[in-house]
Protein backbone atom coordinates (compact mmCIF):
# COMPACT_ATOMS: atom_id res chain seq x y z
CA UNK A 1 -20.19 -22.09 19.05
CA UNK A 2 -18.44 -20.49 22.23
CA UNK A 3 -18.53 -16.71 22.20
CA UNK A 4 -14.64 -16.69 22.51
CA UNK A 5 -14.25 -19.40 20.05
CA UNK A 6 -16.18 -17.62 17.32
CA UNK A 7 -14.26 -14.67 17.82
CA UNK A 8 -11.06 -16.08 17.11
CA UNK A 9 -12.75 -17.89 14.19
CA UNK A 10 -13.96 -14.62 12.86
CA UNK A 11 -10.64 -13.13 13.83
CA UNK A 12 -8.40 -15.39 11.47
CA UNK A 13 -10.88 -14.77 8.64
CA UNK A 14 -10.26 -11.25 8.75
CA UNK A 15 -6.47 -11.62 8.91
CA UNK A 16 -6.06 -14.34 6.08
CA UNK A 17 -8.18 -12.04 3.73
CA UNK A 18 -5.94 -8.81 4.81
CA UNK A 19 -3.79 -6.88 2.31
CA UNK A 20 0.00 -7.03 3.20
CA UNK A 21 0.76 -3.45 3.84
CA UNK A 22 4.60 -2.69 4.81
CA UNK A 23 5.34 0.30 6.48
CA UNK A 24 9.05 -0.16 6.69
CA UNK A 25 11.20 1.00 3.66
CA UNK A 26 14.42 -1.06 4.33
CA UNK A 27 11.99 -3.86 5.18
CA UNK A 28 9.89 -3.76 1.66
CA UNK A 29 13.44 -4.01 -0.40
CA UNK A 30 14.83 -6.87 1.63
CA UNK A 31 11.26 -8.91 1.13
CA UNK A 32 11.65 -7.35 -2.74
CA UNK A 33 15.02 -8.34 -3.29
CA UNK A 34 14.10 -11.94 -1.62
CA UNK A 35 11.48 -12.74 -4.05
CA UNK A 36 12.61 -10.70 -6.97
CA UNK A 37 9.25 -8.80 -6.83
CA UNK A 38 8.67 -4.68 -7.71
CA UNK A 39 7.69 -2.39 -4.91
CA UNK A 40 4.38 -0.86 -4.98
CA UNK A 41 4.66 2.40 -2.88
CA UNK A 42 1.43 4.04 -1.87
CA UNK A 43 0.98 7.54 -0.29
CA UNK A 44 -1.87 8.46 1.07
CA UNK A 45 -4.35 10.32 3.43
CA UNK A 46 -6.60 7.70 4.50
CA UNK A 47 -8.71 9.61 7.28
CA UNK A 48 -8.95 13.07 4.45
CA UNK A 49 -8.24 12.49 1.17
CA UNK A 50 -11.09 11.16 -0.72
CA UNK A 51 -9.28 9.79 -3.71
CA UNK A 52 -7.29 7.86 -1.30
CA UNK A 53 -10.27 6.17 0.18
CA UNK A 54 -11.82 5.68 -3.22
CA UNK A 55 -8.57 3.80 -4.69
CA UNK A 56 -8.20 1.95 -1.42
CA UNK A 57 -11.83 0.99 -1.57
CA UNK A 58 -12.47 0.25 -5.52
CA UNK A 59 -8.55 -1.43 -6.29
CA UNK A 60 -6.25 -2.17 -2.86
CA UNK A 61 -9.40 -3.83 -0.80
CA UNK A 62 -10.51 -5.75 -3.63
CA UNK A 63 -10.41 -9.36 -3.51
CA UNK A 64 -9.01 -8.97 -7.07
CA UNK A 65 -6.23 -6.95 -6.38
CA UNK A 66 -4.81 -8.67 -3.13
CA UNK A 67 -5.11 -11.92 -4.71
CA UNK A 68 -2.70 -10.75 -7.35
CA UNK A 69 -0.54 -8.29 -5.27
CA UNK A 70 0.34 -11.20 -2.52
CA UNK A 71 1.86 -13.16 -6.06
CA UNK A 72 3.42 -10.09 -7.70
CA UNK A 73 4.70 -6.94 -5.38
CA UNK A 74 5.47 -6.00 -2.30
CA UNK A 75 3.22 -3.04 -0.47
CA UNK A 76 4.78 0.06 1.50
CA UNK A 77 2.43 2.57 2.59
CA UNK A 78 3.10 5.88 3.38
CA UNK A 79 0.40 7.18 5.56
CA UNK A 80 -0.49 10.81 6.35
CA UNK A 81 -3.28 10.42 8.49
CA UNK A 82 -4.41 14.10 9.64
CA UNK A 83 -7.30 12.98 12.94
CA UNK A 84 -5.77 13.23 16.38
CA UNK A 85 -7.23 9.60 17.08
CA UNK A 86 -5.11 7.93 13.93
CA UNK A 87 -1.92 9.73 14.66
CA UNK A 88 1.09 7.50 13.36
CA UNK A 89 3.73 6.96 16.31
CA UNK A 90 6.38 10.16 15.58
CA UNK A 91 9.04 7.14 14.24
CA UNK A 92 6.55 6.26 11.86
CA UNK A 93 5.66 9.61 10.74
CA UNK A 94 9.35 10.31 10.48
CA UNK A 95 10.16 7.20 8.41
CA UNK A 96 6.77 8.13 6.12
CA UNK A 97 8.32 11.87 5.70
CA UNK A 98 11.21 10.50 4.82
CA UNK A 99 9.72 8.54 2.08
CA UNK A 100 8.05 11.68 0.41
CA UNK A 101 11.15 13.57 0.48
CA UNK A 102 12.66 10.65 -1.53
CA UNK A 103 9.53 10.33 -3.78
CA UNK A 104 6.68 12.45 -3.74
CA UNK A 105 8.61 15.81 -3.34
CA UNK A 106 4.84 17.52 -4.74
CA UNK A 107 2.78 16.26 -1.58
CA UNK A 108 0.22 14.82 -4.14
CA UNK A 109 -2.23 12.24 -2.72
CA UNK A 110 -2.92 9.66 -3.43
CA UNK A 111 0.37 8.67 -4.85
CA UNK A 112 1.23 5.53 -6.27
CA UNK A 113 5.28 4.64 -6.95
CA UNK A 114 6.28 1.71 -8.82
CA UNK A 115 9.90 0.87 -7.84
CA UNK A 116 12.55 -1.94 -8.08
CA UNK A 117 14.24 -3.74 -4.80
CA UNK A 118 16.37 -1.08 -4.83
CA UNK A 119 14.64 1.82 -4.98
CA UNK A 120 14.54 3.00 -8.21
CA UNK A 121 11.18 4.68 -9.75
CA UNK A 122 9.82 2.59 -12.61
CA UNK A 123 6.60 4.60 -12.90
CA UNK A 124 4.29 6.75 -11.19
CA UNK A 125 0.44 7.24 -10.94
CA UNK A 126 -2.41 8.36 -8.88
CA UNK A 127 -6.38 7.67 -8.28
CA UNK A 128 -7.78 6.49 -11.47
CA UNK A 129 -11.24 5.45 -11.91
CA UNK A 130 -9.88 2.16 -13.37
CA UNK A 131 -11.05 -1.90 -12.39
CA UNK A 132 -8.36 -3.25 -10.07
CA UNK A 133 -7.55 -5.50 -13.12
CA UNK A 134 -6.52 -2.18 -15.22
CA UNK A 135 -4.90 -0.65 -12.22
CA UNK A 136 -3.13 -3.96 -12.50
CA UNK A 137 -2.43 -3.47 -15.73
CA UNK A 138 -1.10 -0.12 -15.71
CA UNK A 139 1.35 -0.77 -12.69
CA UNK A 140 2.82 -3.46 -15.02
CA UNK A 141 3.25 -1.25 -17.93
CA UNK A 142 6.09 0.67 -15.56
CA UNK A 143 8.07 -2.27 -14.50
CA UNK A 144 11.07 -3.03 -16.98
């Protein structure tokens, strides 16, 4: 196989596996309010906080959990990275701010917000060491 070819190859295997991460607020609700679907709203550190990483690495990277997640809620991630080199664009950072005003007024991280296309909080949460199947779980409990 061509060099160039097997990139691209490799390329669209890394995309098709890829968790759907939002990053737009007004965005998240219109997809949510689309397919009727709850909001998942994650806040995190993910170049600091080590609970972050661990929940990203043991529930939102798991094959489990994005196989469900792409049927059953829409990601929004607020992202607080804190190294020069993964410094949001300032818009970004605003619109993430923004977010924890609205809903994580404490600063705690990692921060997990279950909410309804419109906004409203169903239930909150943070790292647990839980399976992605009884993060799952527990996420569902909130939603009414």
């Amino acid at each position: 196989m061509k060099p160039f070819v097997f990139i691209l190859f490799m390329f669209g295997i890394t995309l098709g596996s890829a968790q759907e991460w939002h990053t737009d607020f007004s965005e998240a609700k219109n997809i949510a309010k689309a397919k009727d679907l709850p909001i998942i709203l994650v806040f995190q550190g993910s170049d600091w906080c080590a609970p972050c990483i661990k929940l990203d690495r043991e529930v939102w990277s798991t094959d489990e959990f994005k196989d469900y997640a792409k049927e059953h809620y829409v990601m929004l991630q607020a992202d607080f990275p804190r190294r020069k080199k993964n410094a949001l664009p300032k818009e970004q950072l605003n619109k993430n701010k923004a977010l924890a005003e609205g809903y994580n007024q404490q600063g705690i991280f990692p921060f997990v917000v279950v909410l309804n296309a419109d906004g409203e909080v169903y239930g909150e949460t943070s790292y647990k060491k839980l399976s992605p199947k009884e993060y799952i779980k527990e996420m569902n409990s909130f939603i009414k």
